[in-house]
PDB file of N, CA and C in Angstrom:
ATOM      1  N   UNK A   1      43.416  51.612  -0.838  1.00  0.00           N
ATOM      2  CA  UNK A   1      43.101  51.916  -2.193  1.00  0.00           C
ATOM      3  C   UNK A   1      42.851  50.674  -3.030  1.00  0.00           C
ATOM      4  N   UNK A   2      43.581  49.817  -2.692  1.00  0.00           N
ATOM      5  CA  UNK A   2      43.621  48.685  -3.480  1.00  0.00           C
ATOM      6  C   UNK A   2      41.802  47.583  -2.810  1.00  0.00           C
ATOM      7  N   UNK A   3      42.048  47.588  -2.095  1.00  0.00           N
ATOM      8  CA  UNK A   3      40.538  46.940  -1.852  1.00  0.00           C
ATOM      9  C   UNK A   3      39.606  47.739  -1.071  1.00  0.00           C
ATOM     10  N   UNK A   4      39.085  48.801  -1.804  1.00  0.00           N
ATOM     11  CA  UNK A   4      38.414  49.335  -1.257  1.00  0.00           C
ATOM     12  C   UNK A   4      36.616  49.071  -1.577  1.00  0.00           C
ATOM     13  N   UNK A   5      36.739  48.252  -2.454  1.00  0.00           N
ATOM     14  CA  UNK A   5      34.929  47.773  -2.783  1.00  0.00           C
ATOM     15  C   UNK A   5      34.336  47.581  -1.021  1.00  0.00           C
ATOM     16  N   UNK A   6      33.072  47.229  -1.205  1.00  0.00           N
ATOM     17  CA  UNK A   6      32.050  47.315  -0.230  1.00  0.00           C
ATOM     18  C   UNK A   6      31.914  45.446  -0.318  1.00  0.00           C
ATOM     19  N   UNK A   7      32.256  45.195   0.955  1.00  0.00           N
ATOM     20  CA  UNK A   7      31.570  43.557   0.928  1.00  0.00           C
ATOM     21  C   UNK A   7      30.062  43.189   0.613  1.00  0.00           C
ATOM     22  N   UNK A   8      29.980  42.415  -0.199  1.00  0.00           N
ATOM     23  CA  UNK A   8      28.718  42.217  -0.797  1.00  0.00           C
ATOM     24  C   UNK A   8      28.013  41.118   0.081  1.00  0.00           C
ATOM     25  N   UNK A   9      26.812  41.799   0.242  1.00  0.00           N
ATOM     26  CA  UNK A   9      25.656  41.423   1.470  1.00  0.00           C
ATOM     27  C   UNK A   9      25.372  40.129   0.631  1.00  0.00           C
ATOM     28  N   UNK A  10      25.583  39.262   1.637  1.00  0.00           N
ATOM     29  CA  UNK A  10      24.941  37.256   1.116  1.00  0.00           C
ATOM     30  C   UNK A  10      24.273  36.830   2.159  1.00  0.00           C
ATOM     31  N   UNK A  11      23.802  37.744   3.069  1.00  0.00           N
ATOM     32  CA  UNK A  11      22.876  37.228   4.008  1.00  0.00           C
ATOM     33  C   UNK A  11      21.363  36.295   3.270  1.00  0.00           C
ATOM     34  N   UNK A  12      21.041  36.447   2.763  1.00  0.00           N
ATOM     35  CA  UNK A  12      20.166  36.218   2.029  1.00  0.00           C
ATOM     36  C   UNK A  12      20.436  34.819   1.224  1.00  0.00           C
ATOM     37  N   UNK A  13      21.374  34.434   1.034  1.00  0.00           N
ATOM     38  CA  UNK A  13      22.171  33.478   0.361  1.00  0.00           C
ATOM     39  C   UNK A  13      22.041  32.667   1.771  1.00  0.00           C
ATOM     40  N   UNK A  14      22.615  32.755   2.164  1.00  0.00           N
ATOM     41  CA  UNK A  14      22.722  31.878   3.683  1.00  0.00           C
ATOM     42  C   UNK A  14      21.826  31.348   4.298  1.00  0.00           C
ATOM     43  N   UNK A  15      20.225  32.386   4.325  1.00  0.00           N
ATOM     44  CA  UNK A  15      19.464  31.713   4.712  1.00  0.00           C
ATOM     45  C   UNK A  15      18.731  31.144   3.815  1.00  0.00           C
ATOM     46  N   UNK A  16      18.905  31.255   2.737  1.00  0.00           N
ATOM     47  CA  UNK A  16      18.060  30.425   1.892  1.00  0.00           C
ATOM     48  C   UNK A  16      19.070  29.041   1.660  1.00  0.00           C
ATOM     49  N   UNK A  17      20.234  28.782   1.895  1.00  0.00           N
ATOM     50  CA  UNK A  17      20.737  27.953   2.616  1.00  0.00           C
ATOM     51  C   UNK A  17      20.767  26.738   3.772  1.00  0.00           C
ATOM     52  N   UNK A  18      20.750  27.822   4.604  1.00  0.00           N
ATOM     53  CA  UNK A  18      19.770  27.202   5.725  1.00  0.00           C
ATOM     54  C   UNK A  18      18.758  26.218   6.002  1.00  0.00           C
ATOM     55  N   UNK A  19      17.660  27.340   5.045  1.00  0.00           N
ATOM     56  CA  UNK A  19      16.443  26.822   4.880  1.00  0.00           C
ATOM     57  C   UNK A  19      16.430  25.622   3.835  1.00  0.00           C
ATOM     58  N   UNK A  20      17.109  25.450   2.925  1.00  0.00           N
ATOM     59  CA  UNK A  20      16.717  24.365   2.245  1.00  0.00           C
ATOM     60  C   UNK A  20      17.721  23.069   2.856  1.00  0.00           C
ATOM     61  N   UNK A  21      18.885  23.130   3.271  1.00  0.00           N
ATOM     62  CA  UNK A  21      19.389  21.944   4.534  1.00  0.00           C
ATOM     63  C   UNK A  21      18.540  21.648   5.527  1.00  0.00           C
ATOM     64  N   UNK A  22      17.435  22.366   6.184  1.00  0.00           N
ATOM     65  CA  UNK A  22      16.414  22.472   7.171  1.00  0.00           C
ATOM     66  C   UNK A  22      15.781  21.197   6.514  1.00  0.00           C
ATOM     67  N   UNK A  23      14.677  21.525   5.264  1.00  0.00           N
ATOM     68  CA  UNK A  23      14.012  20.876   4.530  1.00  0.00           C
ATOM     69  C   UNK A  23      14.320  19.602   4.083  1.00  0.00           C
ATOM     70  N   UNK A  24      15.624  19.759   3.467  1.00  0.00           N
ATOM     71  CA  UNK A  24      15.937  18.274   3.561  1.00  0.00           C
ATOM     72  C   UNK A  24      16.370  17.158   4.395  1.00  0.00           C
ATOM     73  N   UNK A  25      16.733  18.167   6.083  1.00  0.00           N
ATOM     74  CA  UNK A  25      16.481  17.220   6.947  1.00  0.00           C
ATOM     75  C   UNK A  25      15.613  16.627   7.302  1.00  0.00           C
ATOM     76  N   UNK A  26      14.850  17.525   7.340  1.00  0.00           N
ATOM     77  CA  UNK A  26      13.428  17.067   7.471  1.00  0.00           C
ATOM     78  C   UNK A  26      12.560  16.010   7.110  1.00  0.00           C
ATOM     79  N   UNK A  27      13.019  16.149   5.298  1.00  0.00           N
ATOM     80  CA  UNK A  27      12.260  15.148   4.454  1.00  0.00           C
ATOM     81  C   UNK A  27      12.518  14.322   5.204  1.00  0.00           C
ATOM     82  N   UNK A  28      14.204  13.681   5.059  1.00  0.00           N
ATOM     83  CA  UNK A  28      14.845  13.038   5.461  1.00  0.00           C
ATOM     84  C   UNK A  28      14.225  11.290   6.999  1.00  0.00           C
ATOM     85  N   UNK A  29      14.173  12.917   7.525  1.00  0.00           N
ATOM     86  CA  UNK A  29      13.665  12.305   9.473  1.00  0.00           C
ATOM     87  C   UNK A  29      12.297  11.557   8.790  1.00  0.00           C
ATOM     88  N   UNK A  30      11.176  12.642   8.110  1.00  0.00           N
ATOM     89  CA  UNK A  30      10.258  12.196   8.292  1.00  0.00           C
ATOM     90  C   UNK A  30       9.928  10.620   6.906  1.00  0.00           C
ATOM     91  N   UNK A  31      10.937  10.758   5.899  1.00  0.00           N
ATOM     92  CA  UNK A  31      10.970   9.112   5.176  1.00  0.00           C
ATOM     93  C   UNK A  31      11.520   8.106   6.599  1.00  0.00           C
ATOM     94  N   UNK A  32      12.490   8.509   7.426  1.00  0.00           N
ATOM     95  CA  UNK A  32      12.728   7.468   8.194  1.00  0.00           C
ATOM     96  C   UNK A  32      11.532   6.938   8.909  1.00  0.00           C
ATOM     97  N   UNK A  33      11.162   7.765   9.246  1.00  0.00           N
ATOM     98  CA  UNK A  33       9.686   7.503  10.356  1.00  0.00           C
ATOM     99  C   UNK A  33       8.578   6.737   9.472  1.00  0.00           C
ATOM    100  N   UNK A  34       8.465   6.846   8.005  1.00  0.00           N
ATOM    101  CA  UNK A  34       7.262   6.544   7.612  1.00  0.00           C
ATOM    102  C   UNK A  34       7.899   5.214   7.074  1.00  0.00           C
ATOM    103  N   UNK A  35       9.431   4.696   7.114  1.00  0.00           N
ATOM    104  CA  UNK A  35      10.160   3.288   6.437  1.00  0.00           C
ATOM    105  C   UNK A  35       9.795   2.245   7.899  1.00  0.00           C
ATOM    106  N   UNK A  36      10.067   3.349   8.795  1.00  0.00           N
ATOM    107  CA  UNK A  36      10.092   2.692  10.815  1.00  0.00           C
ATOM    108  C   UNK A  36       8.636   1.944  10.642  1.00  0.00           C
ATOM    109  N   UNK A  37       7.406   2.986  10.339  1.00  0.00           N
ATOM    110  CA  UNK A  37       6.493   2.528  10.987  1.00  0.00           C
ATOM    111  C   UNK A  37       5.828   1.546  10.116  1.00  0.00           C
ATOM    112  N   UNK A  38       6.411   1.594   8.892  1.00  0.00           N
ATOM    113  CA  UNK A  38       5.722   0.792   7.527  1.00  0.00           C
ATOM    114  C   UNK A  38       6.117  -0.877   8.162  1.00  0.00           C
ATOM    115  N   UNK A  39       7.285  -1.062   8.486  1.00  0.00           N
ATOM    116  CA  UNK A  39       8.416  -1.990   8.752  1.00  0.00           C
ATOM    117  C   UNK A  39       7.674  -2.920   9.774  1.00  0.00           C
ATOM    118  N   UNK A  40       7.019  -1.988  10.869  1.00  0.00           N
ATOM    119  CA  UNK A  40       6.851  -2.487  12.032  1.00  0.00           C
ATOM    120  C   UNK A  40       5.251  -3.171  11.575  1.00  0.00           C
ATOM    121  N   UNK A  41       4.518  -2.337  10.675  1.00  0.00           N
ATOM    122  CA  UNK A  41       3.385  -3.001  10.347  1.00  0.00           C
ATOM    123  C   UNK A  41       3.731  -4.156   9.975  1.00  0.00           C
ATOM    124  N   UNK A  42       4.439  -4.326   8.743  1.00  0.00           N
ATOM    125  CA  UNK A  42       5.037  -5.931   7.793  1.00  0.00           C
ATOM    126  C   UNK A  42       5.419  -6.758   9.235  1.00  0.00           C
ATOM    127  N   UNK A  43       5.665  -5.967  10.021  1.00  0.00           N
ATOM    128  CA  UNK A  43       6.403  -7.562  11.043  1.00  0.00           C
ATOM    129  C   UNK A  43       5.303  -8.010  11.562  1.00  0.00           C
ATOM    130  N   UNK A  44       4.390  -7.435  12.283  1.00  0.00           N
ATOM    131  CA  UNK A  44       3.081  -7.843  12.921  1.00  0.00           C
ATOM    132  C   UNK A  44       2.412  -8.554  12.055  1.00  0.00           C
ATOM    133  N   UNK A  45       2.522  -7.826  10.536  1.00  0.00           N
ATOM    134  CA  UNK A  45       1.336  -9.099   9.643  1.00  0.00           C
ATOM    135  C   UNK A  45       1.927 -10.485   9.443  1.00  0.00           C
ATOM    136  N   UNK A  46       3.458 -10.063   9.514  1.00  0.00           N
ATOM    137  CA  UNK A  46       3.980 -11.373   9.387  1.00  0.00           C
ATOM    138  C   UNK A  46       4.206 -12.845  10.686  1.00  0.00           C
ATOM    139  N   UNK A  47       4.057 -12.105  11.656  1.00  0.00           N
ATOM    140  CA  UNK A  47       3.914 -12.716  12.862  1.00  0.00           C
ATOM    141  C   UNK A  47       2.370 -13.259  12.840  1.00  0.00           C
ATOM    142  N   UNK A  48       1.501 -12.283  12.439  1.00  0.00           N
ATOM    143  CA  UNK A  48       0.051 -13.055  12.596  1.00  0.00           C
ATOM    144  C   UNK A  48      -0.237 -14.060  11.894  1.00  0.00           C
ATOM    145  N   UNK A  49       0.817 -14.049  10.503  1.00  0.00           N
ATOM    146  CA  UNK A  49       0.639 -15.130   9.050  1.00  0.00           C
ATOM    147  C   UNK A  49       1.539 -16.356   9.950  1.00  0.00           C
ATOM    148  N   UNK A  50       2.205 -15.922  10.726  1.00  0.00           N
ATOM    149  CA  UNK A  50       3.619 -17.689  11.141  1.00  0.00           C
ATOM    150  C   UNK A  50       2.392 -18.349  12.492  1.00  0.00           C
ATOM    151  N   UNK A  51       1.372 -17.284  13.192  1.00  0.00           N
ATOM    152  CA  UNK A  51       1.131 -18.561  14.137  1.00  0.00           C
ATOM    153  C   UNK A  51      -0.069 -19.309  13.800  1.00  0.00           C
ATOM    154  N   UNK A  52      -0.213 -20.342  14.223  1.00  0.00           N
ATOM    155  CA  UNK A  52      -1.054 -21.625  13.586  1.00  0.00           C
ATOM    156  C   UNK A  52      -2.118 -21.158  13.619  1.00  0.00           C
ATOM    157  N   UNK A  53      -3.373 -21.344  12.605  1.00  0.00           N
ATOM    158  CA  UNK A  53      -5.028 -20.731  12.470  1.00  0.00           C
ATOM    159  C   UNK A  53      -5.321 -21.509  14.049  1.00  0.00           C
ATOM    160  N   UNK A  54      -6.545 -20.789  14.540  1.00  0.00           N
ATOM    161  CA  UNK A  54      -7.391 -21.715  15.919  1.00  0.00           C
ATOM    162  C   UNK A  54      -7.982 -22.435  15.481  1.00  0.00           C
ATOM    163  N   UNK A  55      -7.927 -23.722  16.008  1.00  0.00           N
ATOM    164  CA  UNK A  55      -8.648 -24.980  15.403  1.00  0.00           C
ATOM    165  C   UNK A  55     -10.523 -24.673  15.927  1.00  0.00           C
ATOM    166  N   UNK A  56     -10.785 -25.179  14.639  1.00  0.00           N
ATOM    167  CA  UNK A  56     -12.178 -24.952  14.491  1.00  0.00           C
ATOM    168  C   UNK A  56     -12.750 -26.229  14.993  1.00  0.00           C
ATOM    169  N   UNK A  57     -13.646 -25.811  15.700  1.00  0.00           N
ATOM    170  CA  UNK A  57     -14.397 -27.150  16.473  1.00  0.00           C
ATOM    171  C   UNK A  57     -15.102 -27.966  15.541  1.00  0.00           C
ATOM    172  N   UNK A  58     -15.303 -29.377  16.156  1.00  0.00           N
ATOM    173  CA  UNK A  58     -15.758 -30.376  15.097  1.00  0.00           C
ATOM    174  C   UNK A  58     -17.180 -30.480  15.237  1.00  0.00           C
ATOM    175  N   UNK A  59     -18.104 -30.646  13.978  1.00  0.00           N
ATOM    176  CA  UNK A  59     -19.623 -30.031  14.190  1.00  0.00           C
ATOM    177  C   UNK A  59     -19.902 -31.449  13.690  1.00  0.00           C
ATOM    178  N   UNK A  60     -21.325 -31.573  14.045  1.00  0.00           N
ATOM    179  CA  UNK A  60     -21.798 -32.887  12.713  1.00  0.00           C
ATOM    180  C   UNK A  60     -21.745 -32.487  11.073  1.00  0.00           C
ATOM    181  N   UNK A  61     -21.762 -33.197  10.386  1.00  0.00           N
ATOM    182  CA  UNK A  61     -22.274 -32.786   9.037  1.00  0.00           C
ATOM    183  C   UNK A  61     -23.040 -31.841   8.293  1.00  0.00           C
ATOM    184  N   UNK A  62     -22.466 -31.158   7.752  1.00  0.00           N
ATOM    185  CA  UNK A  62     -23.264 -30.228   7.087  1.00  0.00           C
ATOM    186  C   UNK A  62     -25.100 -30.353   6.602  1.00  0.00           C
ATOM    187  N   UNK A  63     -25.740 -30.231   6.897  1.00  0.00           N
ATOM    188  CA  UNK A  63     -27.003 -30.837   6.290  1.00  0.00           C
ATOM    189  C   UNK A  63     -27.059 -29.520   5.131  1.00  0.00           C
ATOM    190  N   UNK A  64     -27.606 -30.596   4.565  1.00  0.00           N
ATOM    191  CA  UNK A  64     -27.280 -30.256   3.045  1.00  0.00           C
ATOM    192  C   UNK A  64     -28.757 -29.669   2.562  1.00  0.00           C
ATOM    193  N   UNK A  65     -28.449 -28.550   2.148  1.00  0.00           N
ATOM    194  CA  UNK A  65     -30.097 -28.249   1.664  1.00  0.00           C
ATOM    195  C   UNK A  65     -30.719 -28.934   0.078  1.00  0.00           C
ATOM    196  N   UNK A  66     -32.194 -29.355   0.224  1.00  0.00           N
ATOM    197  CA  UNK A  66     -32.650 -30.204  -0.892  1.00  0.00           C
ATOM    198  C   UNK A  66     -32.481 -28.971  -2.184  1.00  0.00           C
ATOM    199  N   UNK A  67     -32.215 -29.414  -2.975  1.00  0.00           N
ATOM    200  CA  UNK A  67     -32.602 -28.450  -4.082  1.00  0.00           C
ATOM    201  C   UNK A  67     -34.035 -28.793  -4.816  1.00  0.00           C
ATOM    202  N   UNK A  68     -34.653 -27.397  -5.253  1.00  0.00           N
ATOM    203  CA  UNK A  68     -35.491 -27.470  -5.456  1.00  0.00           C
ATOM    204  C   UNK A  68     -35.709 -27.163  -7.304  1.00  0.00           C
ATOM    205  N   UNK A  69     -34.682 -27.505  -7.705  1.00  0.00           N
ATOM    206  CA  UNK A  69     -34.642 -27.318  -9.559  1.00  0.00           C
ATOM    207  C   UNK A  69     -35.115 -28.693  -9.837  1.00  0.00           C
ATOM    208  N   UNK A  70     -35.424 -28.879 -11.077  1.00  0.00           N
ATOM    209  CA  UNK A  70     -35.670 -29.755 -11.534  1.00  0.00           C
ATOM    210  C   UNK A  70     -34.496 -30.376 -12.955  1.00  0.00           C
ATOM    211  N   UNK A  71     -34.115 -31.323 -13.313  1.00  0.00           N
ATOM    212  CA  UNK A  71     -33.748 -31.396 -14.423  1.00  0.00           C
ATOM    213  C   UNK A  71     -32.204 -32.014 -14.080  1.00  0.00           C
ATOM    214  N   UNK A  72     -31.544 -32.042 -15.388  1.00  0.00           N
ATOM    215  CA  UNK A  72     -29.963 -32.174 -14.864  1.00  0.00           C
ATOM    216  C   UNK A  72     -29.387 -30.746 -14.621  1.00  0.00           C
ATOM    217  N   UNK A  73     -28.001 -31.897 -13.991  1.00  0.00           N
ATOM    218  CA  UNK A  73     -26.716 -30.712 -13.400  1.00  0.00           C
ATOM    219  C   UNK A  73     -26.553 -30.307 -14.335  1.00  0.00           C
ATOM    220  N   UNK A  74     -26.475 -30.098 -15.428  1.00  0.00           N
ATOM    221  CA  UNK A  74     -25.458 -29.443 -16.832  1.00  0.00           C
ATOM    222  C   UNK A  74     -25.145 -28.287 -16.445  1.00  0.00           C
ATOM    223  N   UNK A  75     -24.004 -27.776 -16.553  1.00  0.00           N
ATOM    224  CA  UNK A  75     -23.873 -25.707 -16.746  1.00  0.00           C
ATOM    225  C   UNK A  75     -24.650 -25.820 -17.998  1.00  0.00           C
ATOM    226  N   UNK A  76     -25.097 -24.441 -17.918  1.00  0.00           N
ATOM    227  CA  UNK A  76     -25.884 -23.566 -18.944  1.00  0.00           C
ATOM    228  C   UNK A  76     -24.789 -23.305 -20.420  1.00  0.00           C
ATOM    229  N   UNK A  77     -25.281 -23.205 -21.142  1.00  0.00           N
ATOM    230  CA  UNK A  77     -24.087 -22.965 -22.350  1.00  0.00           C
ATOM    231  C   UNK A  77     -23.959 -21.733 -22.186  1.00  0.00           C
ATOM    232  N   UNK A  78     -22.898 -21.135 -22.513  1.00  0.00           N
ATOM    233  CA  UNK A  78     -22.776 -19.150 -22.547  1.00  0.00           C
ATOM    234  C   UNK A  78     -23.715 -18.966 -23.932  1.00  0.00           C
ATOM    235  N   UNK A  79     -24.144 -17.645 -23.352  1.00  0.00           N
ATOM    236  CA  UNK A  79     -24.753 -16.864 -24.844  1.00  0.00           C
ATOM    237  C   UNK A  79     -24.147 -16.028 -25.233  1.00  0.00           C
ATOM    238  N   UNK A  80     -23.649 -16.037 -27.055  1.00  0.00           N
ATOM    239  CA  UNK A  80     -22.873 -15.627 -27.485  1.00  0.00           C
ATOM    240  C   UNK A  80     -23.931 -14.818 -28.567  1.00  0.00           C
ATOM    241  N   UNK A  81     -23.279 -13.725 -28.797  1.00  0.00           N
ATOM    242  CA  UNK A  81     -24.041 -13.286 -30.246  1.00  0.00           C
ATOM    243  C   UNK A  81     -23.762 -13.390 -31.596  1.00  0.00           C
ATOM    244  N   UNK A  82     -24.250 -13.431 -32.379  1.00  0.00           N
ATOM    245  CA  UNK A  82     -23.684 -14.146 -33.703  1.00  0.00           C
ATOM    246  C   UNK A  82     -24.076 -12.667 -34.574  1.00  0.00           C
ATOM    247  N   UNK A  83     -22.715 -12.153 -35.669  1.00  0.00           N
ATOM    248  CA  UNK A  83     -23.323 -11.563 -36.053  1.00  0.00           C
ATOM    249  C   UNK A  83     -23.883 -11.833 -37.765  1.00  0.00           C
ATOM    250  N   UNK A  84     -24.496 -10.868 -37.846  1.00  0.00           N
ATOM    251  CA  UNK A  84     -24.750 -11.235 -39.305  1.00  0.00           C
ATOM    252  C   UNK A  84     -23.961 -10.593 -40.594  1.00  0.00           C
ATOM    253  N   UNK A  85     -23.692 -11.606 -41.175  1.00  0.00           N
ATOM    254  CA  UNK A  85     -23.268 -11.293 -42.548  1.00  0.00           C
ATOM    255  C   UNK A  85     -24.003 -10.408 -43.756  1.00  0.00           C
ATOM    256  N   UNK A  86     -23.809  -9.426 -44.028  1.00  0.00           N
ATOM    257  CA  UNK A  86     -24.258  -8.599 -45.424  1.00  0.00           C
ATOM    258  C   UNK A  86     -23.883  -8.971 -46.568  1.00  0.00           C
TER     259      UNK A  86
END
């Protein structure tokens, strides 16, 4: 008499439970995997940056092409616009 209610159905509770511990394992695994493989890239670039460049073979002199302007080296002045006063 004293406990006679009906146990209340939480199935539904549980798996939506479930399911969202599922999910956040998940996230979880798959940030590890994408920190793993990020990691492993940075080491390779960094290994390619520590070993010495290949020495570049020694050529004659650059030959130098003639230029064909006339005048002096000067840079050009910038063009600016000026405006006008009313």
């Amino acid at each position: 008499m004293f406990f006679q209610e009906a146990t209340p159905d939480t199935s539904g509770y549980m798996i939506a439970g479930y399911a969202v511990t599922f999910l956040v394992m998940a996230l979880y695994v798959a940030s590890i995997y994408l920190r793993s493989r990020n990691l492993k890239q940075d080491m390779t670039i960094l290994q390619e940056m520590d070993q010495p460049a290949p020495a570049q073979p020694k050529t004659a002199s650059p030959v130098k092409k003639s230029s064909t302007k006339t005048g002096s080296n000067k840079p050009a002045k910038p063009v600016t616009k000026r405006s006008r006063k009313k």
